[in-house]
C-alpha atoms as a PDB file:
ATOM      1  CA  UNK A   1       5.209 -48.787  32.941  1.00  0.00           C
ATOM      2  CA  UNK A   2       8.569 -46.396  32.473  1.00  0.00           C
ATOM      3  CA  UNK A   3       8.158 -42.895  31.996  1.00  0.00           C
ATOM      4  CA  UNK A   4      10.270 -41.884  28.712  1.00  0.00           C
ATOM      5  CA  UNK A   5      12.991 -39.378  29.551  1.00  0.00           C
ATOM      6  CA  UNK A   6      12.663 -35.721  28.170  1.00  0.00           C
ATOM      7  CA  UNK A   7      16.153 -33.866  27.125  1.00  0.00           C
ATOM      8  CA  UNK A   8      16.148 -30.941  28.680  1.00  0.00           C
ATOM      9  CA  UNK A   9      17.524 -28.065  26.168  1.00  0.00           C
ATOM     10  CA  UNK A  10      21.233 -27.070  26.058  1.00  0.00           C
ATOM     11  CA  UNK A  11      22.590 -23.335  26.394  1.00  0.00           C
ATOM     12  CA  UNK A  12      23.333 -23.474  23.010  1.00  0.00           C
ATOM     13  CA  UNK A  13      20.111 -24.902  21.883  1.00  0.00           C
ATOM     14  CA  UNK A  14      18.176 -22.252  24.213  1.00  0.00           C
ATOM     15  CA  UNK A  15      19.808 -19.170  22.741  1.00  0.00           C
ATOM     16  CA  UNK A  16      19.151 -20.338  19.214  1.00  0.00           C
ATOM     17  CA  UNK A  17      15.524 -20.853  19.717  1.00  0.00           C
ATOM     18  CA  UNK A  18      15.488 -17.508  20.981  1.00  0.00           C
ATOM     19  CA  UNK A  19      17.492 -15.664  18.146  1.00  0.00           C
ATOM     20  CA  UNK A  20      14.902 -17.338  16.154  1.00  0.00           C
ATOM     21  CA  UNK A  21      11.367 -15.938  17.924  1.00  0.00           C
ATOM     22  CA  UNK A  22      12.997 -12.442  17.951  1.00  0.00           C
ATOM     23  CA  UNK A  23      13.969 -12.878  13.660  1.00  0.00           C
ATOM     24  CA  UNK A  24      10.662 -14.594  12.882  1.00  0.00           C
ATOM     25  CA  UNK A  25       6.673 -14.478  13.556  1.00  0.00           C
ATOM     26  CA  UNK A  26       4.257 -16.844  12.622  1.00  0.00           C
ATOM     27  CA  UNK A  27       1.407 -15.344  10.977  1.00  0.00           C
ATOM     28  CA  UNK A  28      -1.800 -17.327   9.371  1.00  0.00           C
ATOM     29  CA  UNK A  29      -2.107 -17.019   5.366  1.00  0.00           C
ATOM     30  CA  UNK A  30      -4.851 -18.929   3.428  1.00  0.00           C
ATOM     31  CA  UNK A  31      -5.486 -21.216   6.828  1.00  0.00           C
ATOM     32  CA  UNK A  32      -2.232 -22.001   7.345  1.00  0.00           C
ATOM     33  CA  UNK A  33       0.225 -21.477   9.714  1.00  0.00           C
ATOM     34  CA  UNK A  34       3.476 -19.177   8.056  1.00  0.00           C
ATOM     35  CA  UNK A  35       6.609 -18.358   9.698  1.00  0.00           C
ATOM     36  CA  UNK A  36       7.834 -15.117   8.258  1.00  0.00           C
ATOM     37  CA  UNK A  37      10.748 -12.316   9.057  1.00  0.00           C
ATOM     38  CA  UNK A  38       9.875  -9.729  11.597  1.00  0.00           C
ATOM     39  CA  UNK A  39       9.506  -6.261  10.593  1.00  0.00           C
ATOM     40  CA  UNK A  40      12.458  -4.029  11.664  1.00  0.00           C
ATOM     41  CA  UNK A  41      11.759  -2.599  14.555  1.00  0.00           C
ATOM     42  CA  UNK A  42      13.716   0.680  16.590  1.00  0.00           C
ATOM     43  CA  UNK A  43      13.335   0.863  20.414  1.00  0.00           C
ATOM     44  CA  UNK A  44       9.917  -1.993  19.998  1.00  0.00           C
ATOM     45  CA  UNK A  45       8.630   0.887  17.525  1.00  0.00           C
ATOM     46  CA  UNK A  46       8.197   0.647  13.686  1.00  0.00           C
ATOM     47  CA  UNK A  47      10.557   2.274  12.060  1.00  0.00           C
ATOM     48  CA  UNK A  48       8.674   4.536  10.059  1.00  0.00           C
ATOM     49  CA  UNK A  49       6.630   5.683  13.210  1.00  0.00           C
ATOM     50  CA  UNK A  50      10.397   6.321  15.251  1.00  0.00           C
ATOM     51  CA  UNK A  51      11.323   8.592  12.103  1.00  0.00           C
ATOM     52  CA  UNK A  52       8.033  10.384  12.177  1.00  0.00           C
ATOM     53  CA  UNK A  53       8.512  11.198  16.259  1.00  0.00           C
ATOM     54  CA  UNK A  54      11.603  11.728  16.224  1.00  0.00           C
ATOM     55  CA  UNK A  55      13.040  13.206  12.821  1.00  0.00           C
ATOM     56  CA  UNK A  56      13.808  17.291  12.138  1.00  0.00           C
ATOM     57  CA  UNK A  57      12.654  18.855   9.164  1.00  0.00           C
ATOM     58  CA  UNK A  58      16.331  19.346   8.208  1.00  0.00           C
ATOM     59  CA  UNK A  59      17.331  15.451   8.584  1.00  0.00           C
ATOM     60  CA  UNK A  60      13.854  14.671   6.494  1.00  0.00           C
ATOM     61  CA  UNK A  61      15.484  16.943   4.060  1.00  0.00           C
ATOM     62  CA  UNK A  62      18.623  15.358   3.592  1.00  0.00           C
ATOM     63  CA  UNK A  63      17.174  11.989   2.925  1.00  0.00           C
ATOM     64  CA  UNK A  64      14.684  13.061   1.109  1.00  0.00           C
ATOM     65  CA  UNK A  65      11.602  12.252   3.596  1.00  0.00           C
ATOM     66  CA  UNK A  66       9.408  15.469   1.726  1.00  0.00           C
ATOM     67  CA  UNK A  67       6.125  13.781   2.548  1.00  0.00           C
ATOM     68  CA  UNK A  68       7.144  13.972   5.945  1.00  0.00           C
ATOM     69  CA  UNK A  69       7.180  17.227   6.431  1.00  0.00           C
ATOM     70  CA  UNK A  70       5.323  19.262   8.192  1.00  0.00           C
ATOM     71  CA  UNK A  71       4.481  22.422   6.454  1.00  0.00           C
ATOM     72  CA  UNK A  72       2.950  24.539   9.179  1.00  0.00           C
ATOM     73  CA  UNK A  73       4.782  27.866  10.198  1.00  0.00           C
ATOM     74  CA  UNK A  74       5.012  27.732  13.760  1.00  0.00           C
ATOM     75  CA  UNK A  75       7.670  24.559  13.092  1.00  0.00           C
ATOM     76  CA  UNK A  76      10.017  26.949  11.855  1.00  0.00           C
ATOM     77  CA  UNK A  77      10.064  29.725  14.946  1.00  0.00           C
END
């Protein structure tokens, strides 16, 4: 009885699976198994959350972030 031979994966082959994982997740819908896009991320953070930790009330002003805001006084002294 011969063992069948496994390919081993190429450089080229290696780097595209990865570019893959890191573009798409795999998420279950209606029992089944879906591969959709990842949601853009900043620093492993979502990008909304980086804005709200790291954002000044003057840069939330200029793109028009209002909501954002915070409108307590002691921001401001």
């Amino acid at each position: 009885m011969q063992d069948k031979k496994v390919n081993k994966r190429t450089a080229a082959e290696k780097a595209a699976k990865k570019r893959r994982q890191s573009e798409y997740m795999y998420v279950f819908m209606n029992g089944k198994q879906k591969r959709v896009k990842r949601p853009p991320t900043i620093d492993g953070m979502d990008a909304d959350e980086f804005i709200m930790q790291n954002a000044d009330p003057i840069w939330l002003h200029q793109n028009e972030m209002w909501e954002y805001i915070d409108a307590s006084p002691d921001v401001y002294e």
